[in-house]
Protein backbone atom coordinates (compact mmCIF):
# COMPACT_ATOMS: atom_id res chain seq x y z
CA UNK A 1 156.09 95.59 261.94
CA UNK A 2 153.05 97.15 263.25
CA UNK A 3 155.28 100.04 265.64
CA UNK A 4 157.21 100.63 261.84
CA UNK A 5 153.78 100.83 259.79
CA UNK A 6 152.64 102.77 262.59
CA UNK A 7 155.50 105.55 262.70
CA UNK A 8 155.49 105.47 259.02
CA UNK A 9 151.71 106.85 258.96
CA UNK A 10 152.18 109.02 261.93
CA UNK A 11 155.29 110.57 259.27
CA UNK A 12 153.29 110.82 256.30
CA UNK A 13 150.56 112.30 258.52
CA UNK A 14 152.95 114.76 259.84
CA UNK A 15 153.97 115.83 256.60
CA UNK A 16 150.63 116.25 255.16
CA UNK A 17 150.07 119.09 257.99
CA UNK A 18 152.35 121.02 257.53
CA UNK A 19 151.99 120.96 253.67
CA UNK A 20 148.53 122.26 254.73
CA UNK A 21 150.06 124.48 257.07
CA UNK A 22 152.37 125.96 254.57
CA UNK A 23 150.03 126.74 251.23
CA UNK A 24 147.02 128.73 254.22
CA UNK A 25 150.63 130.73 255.03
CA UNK A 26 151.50 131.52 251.69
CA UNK A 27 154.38 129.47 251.07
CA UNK A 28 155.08 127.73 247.79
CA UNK A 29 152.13 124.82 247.19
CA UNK A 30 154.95 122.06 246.49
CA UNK A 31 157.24 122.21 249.70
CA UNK A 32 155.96 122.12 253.39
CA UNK A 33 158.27 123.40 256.11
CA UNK A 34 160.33 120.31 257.22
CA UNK A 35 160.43 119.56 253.31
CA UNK A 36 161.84 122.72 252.39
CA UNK A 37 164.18 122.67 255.29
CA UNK A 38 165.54 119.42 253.56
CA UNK A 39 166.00 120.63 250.46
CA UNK A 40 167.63 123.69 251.60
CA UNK A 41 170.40 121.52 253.62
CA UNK A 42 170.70 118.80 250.74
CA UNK A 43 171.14 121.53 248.24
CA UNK A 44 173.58 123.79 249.79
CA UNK A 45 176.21 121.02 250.30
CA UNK A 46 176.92 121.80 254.08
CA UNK A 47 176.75 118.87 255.52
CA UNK A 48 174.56 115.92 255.63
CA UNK A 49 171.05 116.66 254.17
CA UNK A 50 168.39 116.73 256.78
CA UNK A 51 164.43 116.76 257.18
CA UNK A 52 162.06 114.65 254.99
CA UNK A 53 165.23 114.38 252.27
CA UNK A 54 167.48 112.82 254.87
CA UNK A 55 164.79 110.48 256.03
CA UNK A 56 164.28 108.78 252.42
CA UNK A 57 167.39 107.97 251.52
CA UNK A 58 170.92 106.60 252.42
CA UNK A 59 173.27 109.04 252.29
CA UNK A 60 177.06 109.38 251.44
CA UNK A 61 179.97 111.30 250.51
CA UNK A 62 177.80 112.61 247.35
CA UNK A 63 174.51 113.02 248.77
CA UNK A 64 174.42 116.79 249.03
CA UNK A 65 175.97 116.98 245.58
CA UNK A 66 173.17 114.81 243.76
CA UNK A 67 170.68 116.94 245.73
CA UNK A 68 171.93 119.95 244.55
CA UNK A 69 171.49 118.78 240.99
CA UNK A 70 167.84 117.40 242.08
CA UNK A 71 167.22 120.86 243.69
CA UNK A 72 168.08 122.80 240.15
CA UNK A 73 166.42 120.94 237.77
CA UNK A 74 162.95 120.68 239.40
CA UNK A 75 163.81 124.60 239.88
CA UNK A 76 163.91 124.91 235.83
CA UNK A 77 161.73 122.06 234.87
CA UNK A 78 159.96 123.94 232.19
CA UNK A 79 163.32 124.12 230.24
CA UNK A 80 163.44 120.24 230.02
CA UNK A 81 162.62 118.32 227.13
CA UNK A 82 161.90 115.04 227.37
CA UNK A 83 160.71 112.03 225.31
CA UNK A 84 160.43 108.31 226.54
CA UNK A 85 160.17 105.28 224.17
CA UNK A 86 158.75 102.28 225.82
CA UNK A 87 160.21 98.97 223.78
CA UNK A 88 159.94 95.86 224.44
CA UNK A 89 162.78 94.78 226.98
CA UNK A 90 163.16 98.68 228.26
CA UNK A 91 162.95 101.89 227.84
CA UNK A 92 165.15 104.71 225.42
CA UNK A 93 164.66 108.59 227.03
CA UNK A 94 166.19 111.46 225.38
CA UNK A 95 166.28 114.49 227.94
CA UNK A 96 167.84 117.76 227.28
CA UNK A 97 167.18 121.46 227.43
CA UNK A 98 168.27 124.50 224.78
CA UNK A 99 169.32 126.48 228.08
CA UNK A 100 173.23 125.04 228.74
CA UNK A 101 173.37 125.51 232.13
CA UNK A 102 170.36 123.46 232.63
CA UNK A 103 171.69 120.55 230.06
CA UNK A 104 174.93 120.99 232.11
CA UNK A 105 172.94 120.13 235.17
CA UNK A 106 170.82 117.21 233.08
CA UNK A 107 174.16 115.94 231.93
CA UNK A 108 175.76 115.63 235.64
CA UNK A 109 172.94 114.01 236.91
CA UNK A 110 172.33 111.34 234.83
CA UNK A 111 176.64 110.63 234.70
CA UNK A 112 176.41 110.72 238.79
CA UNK A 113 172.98 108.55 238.62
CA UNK A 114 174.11 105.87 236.44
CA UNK A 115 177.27 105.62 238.31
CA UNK A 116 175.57 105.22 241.50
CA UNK A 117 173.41 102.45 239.75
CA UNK A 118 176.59 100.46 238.56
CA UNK A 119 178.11 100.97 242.25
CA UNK A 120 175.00 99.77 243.96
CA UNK A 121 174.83 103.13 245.93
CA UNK A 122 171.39 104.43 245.95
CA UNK A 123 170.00 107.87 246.37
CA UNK A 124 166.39 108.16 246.29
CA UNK A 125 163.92 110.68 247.66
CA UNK A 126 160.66 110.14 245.32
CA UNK A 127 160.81 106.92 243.64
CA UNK A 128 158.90 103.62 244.23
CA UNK A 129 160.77 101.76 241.03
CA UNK A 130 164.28 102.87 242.16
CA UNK A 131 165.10 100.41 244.57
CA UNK A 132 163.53 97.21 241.94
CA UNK A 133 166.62 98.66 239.60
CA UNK A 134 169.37 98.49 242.03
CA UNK A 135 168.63 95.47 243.47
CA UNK A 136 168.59 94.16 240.07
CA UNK A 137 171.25 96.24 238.21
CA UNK A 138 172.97 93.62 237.09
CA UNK A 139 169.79 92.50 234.89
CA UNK A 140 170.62 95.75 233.44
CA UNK A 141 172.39 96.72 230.19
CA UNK A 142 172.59 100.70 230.04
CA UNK A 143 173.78 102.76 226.59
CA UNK A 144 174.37 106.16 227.86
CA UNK A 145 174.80 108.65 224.73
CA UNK A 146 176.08 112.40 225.62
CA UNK A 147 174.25 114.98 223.36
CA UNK A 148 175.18 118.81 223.00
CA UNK A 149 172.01 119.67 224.93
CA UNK A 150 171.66 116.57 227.59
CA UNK A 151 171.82 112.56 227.33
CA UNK A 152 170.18 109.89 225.61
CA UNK A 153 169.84 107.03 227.41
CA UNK A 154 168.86 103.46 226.70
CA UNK A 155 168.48 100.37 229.52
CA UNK A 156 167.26 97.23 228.76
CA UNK A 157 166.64 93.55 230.61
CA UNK A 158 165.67 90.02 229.83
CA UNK A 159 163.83 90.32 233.36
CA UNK A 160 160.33 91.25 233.02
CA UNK A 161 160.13 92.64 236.46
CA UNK A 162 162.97 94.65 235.82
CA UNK A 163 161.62 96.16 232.35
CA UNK A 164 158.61 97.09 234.58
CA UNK A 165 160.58 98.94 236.92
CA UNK A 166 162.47 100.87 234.01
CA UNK A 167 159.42 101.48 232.43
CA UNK A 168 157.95 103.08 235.35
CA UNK A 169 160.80 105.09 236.74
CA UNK A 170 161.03 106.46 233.17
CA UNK A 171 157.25 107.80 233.72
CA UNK A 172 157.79 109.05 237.25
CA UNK A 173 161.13 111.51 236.33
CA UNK A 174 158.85 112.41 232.78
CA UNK A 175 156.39 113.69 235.83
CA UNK A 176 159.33 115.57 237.63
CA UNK A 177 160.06 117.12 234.13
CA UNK A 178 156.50 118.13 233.32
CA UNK A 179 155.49 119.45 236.93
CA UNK A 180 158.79 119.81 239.13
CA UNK A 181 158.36 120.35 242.97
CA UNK A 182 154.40 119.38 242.47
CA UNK A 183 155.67 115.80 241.71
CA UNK A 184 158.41 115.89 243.59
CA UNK A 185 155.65 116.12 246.89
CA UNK A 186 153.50 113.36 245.58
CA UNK A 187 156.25 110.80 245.29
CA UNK A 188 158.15 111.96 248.77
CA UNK A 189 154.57 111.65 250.61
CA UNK A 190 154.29 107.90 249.17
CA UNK A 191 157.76 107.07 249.74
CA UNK A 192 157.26 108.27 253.63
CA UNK A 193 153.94 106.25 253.93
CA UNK A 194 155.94 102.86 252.78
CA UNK A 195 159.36 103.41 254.52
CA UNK A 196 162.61 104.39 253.06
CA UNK A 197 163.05 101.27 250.80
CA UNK A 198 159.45 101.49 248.99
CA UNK A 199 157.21 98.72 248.73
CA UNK A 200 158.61 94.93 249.70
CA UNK A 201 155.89 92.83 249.16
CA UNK A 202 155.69 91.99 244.74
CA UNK A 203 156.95 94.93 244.00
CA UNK A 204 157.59 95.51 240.69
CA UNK A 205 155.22 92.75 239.77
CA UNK A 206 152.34 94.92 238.56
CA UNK A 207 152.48 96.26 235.00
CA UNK A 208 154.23 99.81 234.49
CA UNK A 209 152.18 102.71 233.65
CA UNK A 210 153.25 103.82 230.13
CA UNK A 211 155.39 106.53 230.36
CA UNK A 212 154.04 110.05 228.85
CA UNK A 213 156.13 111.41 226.35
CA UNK A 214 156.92 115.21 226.11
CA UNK A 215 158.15 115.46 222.35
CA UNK A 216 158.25 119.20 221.12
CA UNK A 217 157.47 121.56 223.67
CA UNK A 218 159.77 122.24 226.97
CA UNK A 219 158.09 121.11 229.61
């Protein structure tokens, strides 16, 4: 445990760097070197992804594909709308975008991510709630609602610690919709620090932050 904490810190520490490195360079503030080398493999669909992206996640047959649709809507993040509802055993988000390829893109990745949540096959690069929900996805009850312009999407639970974990995944992808690649970094840097499979010990116990809603305006 203490070689795995250790390598995890030396990772994060690694990463933080050459995030440094990159932004006194010139290169975009959200992506360091090994990070952008990741999402340039996991986007292009050649191959397995690779870097910090292939590091945080299990990957399969549709790995590069999901990426890919990751990639392009943190690329046009300001043409995403998004509202979140908190109720009481869940959470209701409505997420679309007036441009269609980008509600194209919105609609493939929440058909491919709710798929992957009923098969038990996770992809995650950024989120500390994610594993909580598939661990758990049969506590879940999903409504998925196709809209001209994106999805709407309801999940609920009788499981407290699952409504957390709902609630709070709902507030980190508002954050990916707000501030793309910016957000992106924050949550790949935590995930590195705990390990690919997030935090093990009560996760999901602590109360979810309540997730910021984006009504009227594109984000």
């Amino acid at each position: 445990m203490k070689c795995s904490s250790q390598m995890a810190a030396g990772i994060a520490a690694s990463l933080a760097l050459s995030l440094a490195v990159a932004t006194a360079h010139g290169q975009p503030a959200g992506m360091g070197p090994s990070m952008m080398h990741g999402m340039e493999h996991g986007a292009g669909g050649h191959g397995p992804m690779a870097g910090a992206t292939g590091m945080l996640t299990r990957q399969d047959a549709g790995s590069a594909a999901d990426m890919s649709l990751v990639h392009d809507l943190l690329t046009n993040h300001t043409r995403i709308k998004r509202t979140v509802t908190n109720l009481r055993n869940g959470i209701r988000t409505i997420t679309e975008s007036d441009d269609p390829k980008v509600a194209q893109a919105i609609k493939a990745h929440v058909a491919s991510m709710s798929q992957r949540l009923k098969d038990g096959r996770e992809f995650n690069i950024f989120s500390t709630t994610l594993p909580v929900l598939f661990e758990n996805r049969d506590k879940i009850k999903s409504v998925v609602e196709v809209t001209e312009k994106g999805f709407i999407v309801t999940r609920i639970s009788t499981d407290a610690k699952v409504v957390a974990a709902l609630q709070g995944h709902a507030a980190e992808v508002t954050e990916l919709a707000q501030e793309g690649m910016a957000a992106m970094r924050r949550g790949m840097m935590a995930r590195m620090a705990m390990g690919q499979r997030g935090p093990q010990a009560g996760r999901g116990t602590e109360p979810a932050p309540q997730a910021p809603s984006a009504t009227g305006h594109s984000q």
